[in-house]
C-alpha atoms as a PDB file:
ATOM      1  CA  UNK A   1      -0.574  23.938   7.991  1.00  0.00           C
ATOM      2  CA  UNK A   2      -1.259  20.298   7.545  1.00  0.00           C
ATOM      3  CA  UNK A   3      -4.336  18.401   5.608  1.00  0.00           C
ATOM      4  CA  UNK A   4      -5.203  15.280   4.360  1.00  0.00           C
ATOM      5  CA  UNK A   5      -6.688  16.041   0.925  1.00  0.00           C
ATOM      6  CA  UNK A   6      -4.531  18.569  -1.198  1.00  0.00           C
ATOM      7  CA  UNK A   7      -7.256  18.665  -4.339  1.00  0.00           C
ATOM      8  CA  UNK A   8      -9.992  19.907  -1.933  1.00  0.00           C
ATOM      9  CA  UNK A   9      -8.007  23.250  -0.587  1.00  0.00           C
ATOM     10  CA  UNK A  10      -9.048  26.619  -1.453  1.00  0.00           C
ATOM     11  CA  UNK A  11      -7.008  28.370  -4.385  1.00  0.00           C
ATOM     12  CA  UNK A  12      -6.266  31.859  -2.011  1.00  0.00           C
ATOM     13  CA  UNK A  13      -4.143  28.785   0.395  1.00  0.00           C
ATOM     14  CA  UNK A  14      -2.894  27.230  -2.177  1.00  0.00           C
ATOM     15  CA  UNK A  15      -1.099  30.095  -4.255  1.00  0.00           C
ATOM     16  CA  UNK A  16       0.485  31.102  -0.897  1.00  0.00           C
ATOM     17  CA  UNK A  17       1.379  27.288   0.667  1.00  0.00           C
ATOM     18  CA  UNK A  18       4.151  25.119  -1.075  1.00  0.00           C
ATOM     19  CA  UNK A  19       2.355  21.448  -1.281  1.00  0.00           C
ATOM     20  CA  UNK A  20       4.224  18.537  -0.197  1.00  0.00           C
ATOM     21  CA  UNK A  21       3.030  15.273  -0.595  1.00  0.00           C
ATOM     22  CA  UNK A  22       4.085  13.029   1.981  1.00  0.00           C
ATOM     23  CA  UNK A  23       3.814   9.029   1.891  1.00  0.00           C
ATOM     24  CA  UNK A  24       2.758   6.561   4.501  1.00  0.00           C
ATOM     25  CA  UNK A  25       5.242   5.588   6.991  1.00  0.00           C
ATOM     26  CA  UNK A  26       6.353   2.007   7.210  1.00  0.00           C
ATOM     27  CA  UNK A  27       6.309  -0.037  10.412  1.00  0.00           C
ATOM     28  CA  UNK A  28       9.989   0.767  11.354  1.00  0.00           C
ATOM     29  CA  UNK A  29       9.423   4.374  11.199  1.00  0.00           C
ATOM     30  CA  UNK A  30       6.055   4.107  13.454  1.00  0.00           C
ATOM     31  CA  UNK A  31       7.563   2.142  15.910  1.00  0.00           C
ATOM     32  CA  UNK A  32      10.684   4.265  15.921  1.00  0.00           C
ATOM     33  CA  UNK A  33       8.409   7.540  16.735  1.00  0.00           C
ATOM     34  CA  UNK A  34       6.358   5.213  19.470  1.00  0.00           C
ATOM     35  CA  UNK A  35       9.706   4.787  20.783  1.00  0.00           C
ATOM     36  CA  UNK A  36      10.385   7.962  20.436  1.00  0.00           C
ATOM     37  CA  UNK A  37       7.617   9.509  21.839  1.00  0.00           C
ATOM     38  CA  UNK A  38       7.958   6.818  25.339  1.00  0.00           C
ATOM     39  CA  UNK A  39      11.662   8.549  25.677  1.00  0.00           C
ATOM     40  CA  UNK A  40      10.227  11.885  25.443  1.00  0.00           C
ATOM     41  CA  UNK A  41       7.426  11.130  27.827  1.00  0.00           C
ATOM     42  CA  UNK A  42       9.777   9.102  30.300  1.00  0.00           C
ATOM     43  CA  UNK A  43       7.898   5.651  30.369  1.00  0.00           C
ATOM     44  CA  UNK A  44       8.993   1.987  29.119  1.00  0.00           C
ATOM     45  CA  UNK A  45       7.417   0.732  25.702  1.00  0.00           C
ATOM     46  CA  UNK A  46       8.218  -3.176  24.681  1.00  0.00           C
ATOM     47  CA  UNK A  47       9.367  -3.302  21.397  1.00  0.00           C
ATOM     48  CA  UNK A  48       6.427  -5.923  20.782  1.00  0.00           C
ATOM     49  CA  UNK A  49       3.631  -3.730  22.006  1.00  0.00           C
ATOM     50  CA  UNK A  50       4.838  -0.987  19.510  1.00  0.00           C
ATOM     51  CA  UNK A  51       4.914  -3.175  16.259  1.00  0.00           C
ATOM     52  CA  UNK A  52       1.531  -4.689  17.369  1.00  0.00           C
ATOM     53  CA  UNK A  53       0.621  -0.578  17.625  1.00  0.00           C
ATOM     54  CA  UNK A  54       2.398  -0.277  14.252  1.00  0.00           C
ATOM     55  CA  UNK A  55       0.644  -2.939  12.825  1.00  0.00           C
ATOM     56  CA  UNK A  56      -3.106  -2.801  13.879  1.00  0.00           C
ATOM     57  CA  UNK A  57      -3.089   1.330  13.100  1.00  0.00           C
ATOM     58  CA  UNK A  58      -2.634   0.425   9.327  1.00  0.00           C
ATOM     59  CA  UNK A  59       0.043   2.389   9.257  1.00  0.00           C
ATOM     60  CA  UNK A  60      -1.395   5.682  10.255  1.00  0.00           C
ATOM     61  CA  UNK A  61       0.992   7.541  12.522  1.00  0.00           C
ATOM     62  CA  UNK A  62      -1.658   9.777  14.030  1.00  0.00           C
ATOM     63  CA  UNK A  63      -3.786   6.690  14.898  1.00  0.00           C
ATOM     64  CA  UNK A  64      -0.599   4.873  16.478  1.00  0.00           C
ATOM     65  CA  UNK A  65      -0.023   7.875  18.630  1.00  0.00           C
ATOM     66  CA  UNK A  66      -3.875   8.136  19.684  1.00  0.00           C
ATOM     67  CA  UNK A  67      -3.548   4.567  20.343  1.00  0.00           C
ATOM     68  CA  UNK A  68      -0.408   4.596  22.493  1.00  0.00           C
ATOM     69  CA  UNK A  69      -2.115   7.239  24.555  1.00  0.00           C
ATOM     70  CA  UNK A  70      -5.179   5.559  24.825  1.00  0.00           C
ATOM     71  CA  UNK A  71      -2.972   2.286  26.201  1.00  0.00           C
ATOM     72  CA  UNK A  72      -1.100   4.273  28.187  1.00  0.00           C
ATOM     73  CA  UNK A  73      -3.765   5.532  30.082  1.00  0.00           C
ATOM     74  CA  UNK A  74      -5.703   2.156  30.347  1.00  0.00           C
ATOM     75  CA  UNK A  75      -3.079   0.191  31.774  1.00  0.00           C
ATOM     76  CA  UNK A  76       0.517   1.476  32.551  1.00  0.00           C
ATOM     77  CA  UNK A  77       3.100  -0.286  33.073  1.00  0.00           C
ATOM     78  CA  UNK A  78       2.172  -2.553  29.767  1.00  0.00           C
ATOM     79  CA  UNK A  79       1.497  -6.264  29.814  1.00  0.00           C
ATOM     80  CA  UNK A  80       1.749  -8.458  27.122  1.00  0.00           C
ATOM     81  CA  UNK A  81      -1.213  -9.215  25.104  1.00  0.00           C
ATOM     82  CA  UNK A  82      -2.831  -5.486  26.032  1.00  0.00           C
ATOM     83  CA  UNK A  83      -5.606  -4.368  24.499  1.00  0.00           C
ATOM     84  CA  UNK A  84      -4.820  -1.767  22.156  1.00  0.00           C
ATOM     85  CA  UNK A  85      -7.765   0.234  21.714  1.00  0.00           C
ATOM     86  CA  UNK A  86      -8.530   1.277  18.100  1.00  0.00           C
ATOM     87  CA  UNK A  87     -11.441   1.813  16.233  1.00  0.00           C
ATOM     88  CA  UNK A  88     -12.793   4.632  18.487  1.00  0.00           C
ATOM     89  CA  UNK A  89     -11.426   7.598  16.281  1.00  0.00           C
ATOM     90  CA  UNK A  90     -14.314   6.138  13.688  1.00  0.00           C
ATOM     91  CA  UNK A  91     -16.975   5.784  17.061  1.00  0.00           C
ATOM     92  CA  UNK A  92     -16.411   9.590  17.088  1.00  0.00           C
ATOM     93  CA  UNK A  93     -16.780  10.635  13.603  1.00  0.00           C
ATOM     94  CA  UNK A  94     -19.566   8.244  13.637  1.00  0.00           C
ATOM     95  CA  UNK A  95     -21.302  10.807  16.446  1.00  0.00           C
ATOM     96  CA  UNK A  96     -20.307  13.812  15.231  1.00  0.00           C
ATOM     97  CA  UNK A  97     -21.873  13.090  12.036  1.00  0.00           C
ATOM     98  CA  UNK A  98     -25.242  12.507  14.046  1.00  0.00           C
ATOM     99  CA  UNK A  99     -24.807  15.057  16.156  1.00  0.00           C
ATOM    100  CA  UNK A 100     -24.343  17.710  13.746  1.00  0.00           C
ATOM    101  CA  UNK A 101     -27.276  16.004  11.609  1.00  0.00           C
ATOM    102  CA  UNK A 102     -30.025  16.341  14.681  1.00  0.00           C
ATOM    103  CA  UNK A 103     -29.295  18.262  17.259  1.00  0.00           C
ATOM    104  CA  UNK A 104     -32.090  17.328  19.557  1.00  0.00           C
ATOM    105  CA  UNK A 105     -32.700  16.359  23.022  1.00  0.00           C
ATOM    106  CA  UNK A 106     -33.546  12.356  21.725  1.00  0.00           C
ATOM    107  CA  UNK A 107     -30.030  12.211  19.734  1.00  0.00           C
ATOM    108  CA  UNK A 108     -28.475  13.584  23.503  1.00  0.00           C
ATOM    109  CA  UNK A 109     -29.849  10.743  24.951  1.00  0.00           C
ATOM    110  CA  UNK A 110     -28.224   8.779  22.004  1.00  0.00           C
ATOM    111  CA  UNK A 111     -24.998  10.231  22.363  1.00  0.00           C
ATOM    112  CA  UNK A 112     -25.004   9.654  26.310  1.00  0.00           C
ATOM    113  CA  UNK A 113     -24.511   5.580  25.666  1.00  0.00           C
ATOM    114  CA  UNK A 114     -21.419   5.985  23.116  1.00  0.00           C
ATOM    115  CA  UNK A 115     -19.576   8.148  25.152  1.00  0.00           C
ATOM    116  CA  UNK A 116     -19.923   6.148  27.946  1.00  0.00           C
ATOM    117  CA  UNK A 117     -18.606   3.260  25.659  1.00  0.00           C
ATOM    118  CA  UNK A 118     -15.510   5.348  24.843  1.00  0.00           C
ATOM    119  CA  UNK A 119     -14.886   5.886  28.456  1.00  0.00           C
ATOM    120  CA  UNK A 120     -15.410   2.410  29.344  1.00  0.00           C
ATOM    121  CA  UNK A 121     -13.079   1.327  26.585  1.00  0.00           C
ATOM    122  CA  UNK A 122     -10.204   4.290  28.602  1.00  0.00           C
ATOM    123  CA  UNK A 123     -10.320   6.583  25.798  1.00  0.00           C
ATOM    124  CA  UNK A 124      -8.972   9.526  27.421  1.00  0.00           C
ATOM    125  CA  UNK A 125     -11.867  12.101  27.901  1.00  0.00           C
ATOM    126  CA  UNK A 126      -9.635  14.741  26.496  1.00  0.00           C
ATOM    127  CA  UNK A 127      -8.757  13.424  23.318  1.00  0.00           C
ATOM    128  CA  UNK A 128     -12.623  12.866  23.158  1.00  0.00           C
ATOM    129  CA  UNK A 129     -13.514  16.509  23.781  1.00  0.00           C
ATOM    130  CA  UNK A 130     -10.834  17.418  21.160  1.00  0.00           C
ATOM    131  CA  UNK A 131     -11.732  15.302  18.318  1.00  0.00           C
ATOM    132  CA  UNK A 132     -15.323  16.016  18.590  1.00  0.00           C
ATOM    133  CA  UNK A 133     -14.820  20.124  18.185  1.00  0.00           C
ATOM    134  CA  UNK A 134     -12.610  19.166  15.530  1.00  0.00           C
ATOM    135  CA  UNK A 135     -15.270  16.920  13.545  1.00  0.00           C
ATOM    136  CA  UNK A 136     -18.130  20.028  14.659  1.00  0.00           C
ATOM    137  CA  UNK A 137     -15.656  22.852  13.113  1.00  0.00           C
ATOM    138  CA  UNK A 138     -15.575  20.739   9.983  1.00  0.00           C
ATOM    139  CA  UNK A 139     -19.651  20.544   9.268  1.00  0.00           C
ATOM    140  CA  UNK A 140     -20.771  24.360  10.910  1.00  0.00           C
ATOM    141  CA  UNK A 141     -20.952  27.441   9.645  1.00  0.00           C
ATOM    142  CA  UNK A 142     -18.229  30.205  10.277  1.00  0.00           C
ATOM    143  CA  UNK A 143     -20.737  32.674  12.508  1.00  0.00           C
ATOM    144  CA  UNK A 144     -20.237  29.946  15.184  1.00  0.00           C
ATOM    145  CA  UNK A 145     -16.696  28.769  15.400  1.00  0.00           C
ATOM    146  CA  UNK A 146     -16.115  31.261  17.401  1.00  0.00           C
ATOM    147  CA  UNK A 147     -18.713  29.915  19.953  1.00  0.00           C
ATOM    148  CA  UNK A 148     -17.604  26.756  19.360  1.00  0.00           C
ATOM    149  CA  UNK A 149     -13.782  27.305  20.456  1.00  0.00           C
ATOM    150  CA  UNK A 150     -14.725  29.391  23.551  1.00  0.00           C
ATOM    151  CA  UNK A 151     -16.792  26.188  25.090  1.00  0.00           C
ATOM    152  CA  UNK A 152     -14.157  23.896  23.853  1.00  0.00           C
ATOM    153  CA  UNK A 153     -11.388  26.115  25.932  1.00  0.00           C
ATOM    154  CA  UNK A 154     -14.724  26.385  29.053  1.00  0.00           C
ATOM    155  CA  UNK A 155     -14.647  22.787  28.843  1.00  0.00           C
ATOM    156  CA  UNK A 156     -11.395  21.510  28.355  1.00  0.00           C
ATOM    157  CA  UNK A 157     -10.183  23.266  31.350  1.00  0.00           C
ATOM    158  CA  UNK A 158     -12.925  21.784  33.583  1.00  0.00           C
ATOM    159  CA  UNK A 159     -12.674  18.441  32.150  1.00  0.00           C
ATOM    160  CA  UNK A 160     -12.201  15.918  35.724  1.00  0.00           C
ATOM    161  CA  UNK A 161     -10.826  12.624  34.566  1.00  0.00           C
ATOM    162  CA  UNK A 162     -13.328   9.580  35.360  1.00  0.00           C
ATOM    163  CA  UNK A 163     -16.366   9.064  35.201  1.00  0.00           C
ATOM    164  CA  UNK A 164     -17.083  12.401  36.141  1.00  0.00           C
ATOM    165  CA  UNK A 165     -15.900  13.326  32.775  1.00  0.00           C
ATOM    166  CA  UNK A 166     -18.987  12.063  30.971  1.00  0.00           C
ATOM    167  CA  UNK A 167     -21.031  14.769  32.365  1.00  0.00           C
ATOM    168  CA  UNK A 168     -18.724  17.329  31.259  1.00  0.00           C
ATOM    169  CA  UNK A 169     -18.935  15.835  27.935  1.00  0.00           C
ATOM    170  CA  UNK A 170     -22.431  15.553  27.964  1.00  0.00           C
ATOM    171  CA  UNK A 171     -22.771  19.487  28.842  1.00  0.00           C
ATOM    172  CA  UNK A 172     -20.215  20.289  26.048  1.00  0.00           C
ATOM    173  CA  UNK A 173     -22.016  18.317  23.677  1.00  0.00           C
ATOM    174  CA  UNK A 174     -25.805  19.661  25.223  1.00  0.00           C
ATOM    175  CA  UNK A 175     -24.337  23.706  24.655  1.00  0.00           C
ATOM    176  CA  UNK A 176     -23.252  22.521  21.221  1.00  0.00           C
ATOM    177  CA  UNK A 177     -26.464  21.243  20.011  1.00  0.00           C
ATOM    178  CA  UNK A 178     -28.132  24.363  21.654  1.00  0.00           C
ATOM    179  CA  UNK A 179     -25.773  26.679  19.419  1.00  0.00           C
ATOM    180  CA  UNK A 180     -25.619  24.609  15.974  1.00  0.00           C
ATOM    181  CA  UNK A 181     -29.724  24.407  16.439  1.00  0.00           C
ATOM    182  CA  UNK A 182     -29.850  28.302  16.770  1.00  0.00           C
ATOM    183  CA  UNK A 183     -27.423  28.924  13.614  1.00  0.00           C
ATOM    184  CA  UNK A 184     -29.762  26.425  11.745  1.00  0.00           C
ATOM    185  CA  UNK A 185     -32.982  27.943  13.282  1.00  0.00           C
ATOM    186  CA  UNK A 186     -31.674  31.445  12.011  1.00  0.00           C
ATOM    187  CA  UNK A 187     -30.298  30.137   8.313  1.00  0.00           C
ATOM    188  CA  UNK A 188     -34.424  28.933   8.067  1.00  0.00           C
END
């Protein structure tokens, strides 16, 4: 089990876990899992795009990895002076946060116009889907994780790539403002 914020766990995880603090890689050690990681997945990485990856994630080896993906998809084989696409993991948190505060047909609307900024931008509509269940399982109640997963695994699986894709996200994100609205209908 991994987390960012030790302090915050619950005692029951914590007497049975072994806690291991972990520091922030340096540049080297990003670039050498970007490179890494291109072996793995059998395509070229310059050494320059992965320090500017490195570099412009702040260190944050999750966000590098995101970001390679998110290049990858946008414009394989690499040129120099890509756009690396960052800043979209807070776009998302940014929506979830709305999302889960007003689950309404207006916010839908909302929501319809920053997806289709992601998508524009060649976030991979995947990694969208994923990160948004991940912020939603962080602000529901339990009763509905359950729901939750089941039209995250409906979805995923039906997911087109595209442009298509935005309509699948916008259903996803439609059933999961129908559910979280029913939970906080019944908690009234």
């Amino acid at each position: 089990m991994t987390c960012q914020d030790g302090p915050h766990l619950l005692d029951s995880i914590t007497n049975r876990c072994k806690l291991i603090s972990i520091g922030v890689p340096n540049t080297r050690e990003v670039v050498e899992v970007l490179n890494h990681i291109s072996k793995r997945e059998s395509f070229d990485l310059p050494a320059s795009l992965a320090y500017t990856i490195a570099t412009r994630s702040a260190h944050n080896l999750r966000e590098a990895i995101l970001a390679l993906e998110a290049c990858r998809a946008n414009n394989y084989p690499f040129v120099d002076g890509q756009a690396i696409p960052l800043g979209w993991d807070g776009v998302l948190e940014e929506l979830a946060a709305e999302i889960l505060e007003d689950p309404s047909p207006k916010r839908l609307f909302l929501v319809r116009g920053k997806l289709q900024k992601l998508l524009v931008e060649s976030v991979p509509p995947k990694l969208v889907l994923q990160k948004l269940v991940e912020l939603f399982l962080k602000g529901i109640h339990a009763n509905i994780k359950r729901d939750v997963y089941y039209w995250h695994a409906y979805y995923d699986k039906r997911l087109p790539a595209g442009a298509s894709a935005l309509l699948k996200l916008e259903e996803f994100i439609a059933k999961f403002m129908s559910i979280h609205r029913k939970s906080l209908a019944a908690d009234s």
